[in-house]
Every structure is written in structure tokens, then in C-alpha cells.
Protein backbone atom coordinates (compact mmCIF):
# COMPACT_ATOMS: atom_id res chain seq x y z
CA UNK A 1 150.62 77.36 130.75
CA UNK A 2 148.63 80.44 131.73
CA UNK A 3 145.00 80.30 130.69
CA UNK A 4 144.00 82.85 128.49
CA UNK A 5 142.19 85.49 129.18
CA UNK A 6 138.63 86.07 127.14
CA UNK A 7 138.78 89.81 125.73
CA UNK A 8 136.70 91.97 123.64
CA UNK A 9 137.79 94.47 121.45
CA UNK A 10 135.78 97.74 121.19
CA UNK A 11 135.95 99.40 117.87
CA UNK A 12 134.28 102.07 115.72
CA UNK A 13 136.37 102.25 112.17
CA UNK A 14 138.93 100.54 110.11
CA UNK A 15 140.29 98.21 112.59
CA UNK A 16 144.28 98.19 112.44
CA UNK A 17 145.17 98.03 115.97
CA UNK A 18 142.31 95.29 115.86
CA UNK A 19 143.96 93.22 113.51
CA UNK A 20 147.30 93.33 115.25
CA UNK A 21 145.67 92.03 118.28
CA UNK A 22 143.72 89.17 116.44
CA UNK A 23 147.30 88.16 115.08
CA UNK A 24 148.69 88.26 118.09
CA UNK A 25 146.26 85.88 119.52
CA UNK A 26 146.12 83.21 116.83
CA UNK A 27 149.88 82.45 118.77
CA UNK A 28 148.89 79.29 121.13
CA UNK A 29 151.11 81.12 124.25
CA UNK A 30 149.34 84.08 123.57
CA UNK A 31 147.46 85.04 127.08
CA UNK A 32 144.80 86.31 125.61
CA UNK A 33 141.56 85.13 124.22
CA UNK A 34 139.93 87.90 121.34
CA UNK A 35 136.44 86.11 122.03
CA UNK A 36 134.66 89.57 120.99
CA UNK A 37 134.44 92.65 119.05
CA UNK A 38 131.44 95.20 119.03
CA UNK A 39 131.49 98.28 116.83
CA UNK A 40 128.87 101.25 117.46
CA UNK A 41 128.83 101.36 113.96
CA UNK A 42 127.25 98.78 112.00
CA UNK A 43 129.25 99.32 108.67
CA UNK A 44 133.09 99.64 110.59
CA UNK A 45 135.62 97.55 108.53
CA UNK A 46 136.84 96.14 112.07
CA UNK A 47 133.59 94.31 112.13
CA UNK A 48 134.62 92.42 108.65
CA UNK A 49 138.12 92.07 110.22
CA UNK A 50 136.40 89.66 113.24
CA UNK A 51 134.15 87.61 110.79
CA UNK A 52 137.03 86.77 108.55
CA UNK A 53 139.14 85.51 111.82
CA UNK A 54 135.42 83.99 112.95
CA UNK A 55 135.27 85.78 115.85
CA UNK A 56 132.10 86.73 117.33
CA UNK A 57 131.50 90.12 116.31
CA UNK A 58 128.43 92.60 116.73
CA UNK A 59 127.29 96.15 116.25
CA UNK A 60 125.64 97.89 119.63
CA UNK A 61 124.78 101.48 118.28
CA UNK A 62 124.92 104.18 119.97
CA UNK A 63 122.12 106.15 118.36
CA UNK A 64 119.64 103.45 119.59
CA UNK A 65 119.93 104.10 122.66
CA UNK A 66 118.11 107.38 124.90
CA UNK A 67 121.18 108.11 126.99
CA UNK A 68 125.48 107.60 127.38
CA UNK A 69 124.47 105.44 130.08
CA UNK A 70 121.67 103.48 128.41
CA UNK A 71 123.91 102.86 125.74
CA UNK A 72 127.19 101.38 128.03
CA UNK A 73 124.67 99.22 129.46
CA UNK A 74 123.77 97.46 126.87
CA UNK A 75 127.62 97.18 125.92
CA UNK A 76 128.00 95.75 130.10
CA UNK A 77 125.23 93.13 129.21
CA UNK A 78 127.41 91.85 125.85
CA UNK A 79 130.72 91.52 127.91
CA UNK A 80 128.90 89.63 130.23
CA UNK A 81 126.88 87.29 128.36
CA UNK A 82 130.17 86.72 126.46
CA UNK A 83 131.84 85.59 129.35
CA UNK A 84 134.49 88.74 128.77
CA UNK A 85 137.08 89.77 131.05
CA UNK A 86 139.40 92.10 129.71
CA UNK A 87 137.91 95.03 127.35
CA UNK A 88 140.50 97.03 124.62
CA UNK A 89 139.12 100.03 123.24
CA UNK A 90 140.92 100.03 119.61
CA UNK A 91 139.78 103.54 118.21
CA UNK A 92 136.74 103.40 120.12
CA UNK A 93 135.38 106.82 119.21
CA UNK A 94 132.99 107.21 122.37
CA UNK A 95 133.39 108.33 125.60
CA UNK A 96 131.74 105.74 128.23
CA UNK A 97 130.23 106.67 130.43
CA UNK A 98 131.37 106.70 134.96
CA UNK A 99 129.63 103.82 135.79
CA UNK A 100 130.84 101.83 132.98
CA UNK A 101 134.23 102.67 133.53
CA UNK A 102 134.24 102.31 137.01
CA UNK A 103 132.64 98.97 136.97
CA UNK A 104 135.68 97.50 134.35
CA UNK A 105 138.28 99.84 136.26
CA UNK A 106 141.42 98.07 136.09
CA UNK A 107 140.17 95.30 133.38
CA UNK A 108 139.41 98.14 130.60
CA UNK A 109 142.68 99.30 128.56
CA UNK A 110 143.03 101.94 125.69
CA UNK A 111 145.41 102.96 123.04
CA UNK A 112 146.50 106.57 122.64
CA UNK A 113 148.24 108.20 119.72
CA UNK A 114 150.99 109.81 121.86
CA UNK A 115 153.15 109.88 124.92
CA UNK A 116 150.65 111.01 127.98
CA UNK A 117 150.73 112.80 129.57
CA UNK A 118 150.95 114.87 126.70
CA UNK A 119 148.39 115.32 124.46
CA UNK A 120 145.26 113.68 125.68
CA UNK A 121 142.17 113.93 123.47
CA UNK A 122 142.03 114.50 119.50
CA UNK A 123 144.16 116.01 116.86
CA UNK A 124 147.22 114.52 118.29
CA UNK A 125 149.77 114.73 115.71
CA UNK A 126 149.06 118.25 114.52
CA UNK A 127 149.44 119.34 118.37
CA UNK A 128 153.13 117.32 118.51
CA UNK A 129 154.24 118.68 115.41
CA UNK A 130 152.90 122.35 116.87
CA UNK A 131 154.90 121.67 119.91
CA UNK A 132 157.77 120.98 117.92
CA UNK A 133 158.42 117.72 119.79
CA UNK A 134 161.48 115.76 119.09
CA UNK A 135 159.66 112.85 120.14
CA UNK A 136 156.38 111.34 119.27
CA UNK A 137 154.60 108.09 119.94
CA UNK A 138 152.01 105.69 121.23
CA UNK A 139 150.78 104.82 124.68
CA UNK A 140 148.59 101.56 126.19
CA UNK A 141 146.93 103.13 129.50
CA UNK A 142 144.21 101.72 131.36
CA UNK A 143 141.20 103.81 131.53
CA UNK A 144 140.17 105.67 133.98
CA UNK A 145 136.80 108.35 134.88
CA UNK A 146 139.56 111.14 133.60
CA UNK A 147 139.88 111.20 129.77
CA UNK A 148 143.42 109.71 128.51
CA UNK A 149 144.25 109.86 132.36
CA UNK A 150 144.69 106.22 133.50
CA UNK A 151 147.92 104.70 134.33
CA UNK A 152 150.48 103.90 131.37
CA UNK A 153 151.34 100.25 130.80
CA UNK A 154 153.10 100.70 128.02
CA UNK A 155 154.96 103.18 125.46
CA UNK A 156 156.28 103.53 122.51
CA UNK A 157 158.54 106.29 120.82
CA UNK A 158 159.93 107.67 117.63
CA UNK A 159 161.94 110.68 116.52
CA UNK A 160 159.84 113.39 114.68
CA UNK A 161 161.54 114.31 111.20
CA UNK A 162 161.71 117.39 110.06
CA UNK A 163 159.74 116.27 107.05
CA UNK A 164 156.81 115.00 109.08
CA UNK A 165 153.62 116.17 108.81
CA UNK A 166 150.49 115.16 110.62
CA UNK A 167 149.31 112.57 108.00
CA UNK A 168 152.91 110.81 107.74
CA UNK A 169 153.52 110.95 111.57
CA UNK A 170 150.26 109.80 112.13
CA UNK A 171 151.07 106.77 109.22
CA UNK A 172 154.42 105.94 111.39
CA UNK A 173 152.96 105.95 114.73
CA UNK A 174 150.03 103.32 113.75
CA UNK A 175 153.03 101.25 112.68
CA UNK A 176 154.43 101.19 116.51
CA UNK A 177 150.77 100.58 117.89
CA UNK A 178 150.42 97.73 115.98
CA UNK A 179 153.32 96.11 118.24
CA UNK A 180 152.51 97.95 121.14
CA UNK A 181 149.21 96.86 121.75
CA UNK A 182 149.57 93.18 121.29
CA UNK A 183 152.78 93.73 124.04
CA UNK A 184 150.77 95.65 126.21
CA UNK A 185 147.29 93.47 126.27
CA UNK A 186 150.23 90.43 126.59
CA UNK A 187 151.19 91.96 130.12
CA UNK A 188 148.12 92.60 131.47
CA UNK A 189 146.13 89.35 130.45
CA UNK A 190 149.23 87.24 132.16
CA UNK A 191 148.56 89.40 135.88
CA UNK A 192 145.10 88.53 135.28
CA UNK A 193 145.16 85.39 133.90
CA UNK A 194 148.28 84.21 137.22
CA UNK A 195 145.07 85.32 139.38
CA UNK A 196 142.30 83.04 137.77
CA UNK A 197 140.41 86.05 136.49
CA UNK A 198 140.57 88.55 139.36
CA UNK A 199 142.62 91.67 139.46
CA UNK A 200 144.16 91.02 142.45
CA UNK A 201 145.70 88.28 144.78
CA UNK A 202 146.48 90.67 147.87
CA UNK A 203 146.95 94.50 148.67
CA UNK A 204 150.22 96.13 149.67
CA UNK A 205 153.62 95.87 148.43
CA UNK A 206 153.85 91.80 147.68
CA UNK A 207 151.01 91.98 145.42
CA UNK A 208 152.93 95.15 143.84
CA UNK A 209 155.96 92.78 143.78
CA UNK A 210 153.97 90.24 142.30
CA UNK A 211 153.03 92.21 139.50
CA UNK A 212 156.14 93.80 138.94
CA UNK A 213 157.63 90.15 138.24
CA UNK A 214 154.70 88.73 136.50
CA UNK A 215 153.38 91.63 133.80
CA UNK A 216 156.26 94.03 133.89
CA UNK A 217 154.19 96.58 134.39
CA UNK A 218 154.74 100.42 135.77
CA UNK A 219 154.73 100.95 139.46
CA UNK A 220 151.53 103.36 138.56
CA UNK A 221 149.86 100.72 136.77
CA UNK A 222 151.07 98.02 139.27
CA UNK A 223 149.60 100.19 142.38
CA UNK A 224 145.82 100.71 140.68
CA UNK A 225 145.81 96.76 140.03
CA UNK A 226 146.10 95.95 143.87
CA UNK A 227 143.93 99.17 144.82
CA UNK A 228 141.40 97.16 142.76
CA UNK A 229 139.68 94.33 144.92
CA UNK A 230 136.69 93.18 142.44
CA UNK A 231 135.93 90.14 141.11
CA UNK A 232 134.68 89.38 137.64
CA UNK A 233 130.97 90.03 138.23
């Protein structure tokens, strides 16, 4: 059997997406390990979430720390004393900083609230509905320096009724990300965990092969994995 794969969860709120993923992994096949979740924010509902599943859980804020950076370091130092090797960011409301991201580039993974490339950033369901898109939806991307940039591993769509409005599409689309993101972090902890822990086995177009056949992942997605020769230190 694959071994799992020890992930944190990075949170700042309610939770949701959280909770789908903690279901997800109380499945023994499940490739992934939820062995953390830190909130910014001491009183996030996410954070009650983790101690009722007894995982360990733990608030990092932000405003105790000088700088962005200061503050993602002492976030690097948790993953790593935590033995961590995959990071979700599950309504994560802060932007980390370069260094952070750079270091977890290919091992850090994100849920947005619609189909990038459209709509990166906030306020996406009043934007679709503005647009008057036919379709709306969810998308698992790993992240990248760019905001809402990274490649997609995974998407998911519905039709946008006529009766929507931002509050009831944004009700329907949590609905697909709580299937989506346990699907997506599925595909990405079984390339890592066929690997023992590192991102990639080889560069060129049998490691893209590789993960193609393993994960199931994008050919975008698939190419930044065996770009990405770093270990888990």
C-alpha cells in the first residue's frame, strides 16, 4: 500500500473544506496523513474541527509577528518540527510570503472558488454572476509566487441558474469543494507518496509519464512536479 503522506492543513475560519479532508483521511487507503492544522487565528472554528478528530492543531498569529516573512517562518519551523510534507491552504486568508512559497513549491496546494484562470483573488461569485457565466466552479491548484496562478490539478463545475445569486452560488460551490479537495490532495499525496517523500523520481518526459499514470494529474501540473528537484528539507 502507498504510505501516506503527513499533511497540514492551513486555515483561518470555519473550516468546511477542512473537515472534508479530515473525513477523507479517517479512510485506511487514504494517501494522506492530516497530522496538522494551524490557524492565524486563535478563535477559527477549524481549530475545534482538529481537536475533536485529535489532530494536532495550533494557532501561529500573524499579528505577532514584525514582518510577512517573520511570520511564514515561524509557520516553516511548525511544518518541520511536525515532520509535514504536503501543506493545503483551506481558506487560508493570507498571502505568504516568496520565500515561503518557493521553498514548499510543488508540495503547497490551494483551493479556489472558481475555474482559473478566471477570477483569481476575492469576491468570486459576484464577479461570475457579473460576467454572466454559464458556468461556475471550484479549482485545486498548486501555489505558486503569482496569486491563484499555479498549475490546476483539479476542477470542478456547475451550471449557474438564473436564480443564483452570490450567497446561493457561493452555498453550491462549497458543496463541490468538499469532494474536490479530498480528490485532488488524493492525487497528489499518491505522486509523492510512489516517490518516498520527494517530488520527483527523474526529469523529462518518463517522469511526466510517470505522473500522468500514477496521480492523473494535468500535463501543467505534471511538468512543474519534475521541474521540481528538492527534497523534503
Amino acid at each position: 500500500m502507498t504510505r501516506r503522506v503527513r499533511t497540514a492543513v492551513l486555515i483561518s475560519g470555519y473550516g468546511s473544506n477542512l473537515q472534508a479532508l479530515l473525513d477523507a483521511a479517517k479512510a485506511a487507503d487514504y494517501p494522506a496523513e492530516i497530522a496538522l492544522v494551524i490557524s492565524n487565528e486563535a478563535n477559527a472554528y477549524g481549530l475545534l474541527r482538529a481537536e475533536q478528530a485529535k489532530i494536532p492543531h495550533l494557532t501561529i498569529s500573524h499579528r505577532g509577528h514584525p514582518t510577512r516573512e517573520d511570520f511564514d517562518r515561524a509557520l516553516d519551523a511548525a511544518l518541520k518540527e511536525h515532520g509535514i510534507e504536503l501543506v493545503c491552504l483551506a481558506g487560508f486568508m493570507r498571502i505568504l510570503s516568496h520565500e515561503f512559497v518557493q521553498h514548499w513549491e510543488g508540495r503547497l496546494i490551494n483551493i479556489h472558488p472558481s475555474l482559473l484562470p478566471k477570477f483569481p483573488g476575492l469576491d468570486t461569485h459576484v464577479r461570475a454572476l457579473a460576467a454572466k457565466e454559464k458556468l461556475h466552479g471550484a479549482t485545486v491548484h498548486f501555489v505558486t509566487a503569482e496569486l491563484d496562478a499555479g498549475p490546476a490539478i483539479a476542477q470542478a463545475s456547475l451550471k449557474v441558474e438564473r436564480s443564483d445569486t452570490p450567497e446561493s452560488l457561493k452555498t453550491r460551490v462549497h458543496a463541490l469543494e468538499h469532494v474536490l479537495y479530498p480528490e485532488a490532495l488524493a492525487k497528489v499525496a499518491s505522486a509523492l507518496g510512489e516517490n518516498g517523500g520527494l517530488i520527483v523520481i527523474a526529469s523529462g518526459s518518463e517522469a511526466i509519464q510517470f505522473f500522468r499514470q500514477q496521480a492523473g494529474l494535468p500535463r501543467r501540473a505534471i511538468e512543474l512536479l519534475a521541474m521540481t528537484r528538492r527534497g523534503m528539507g
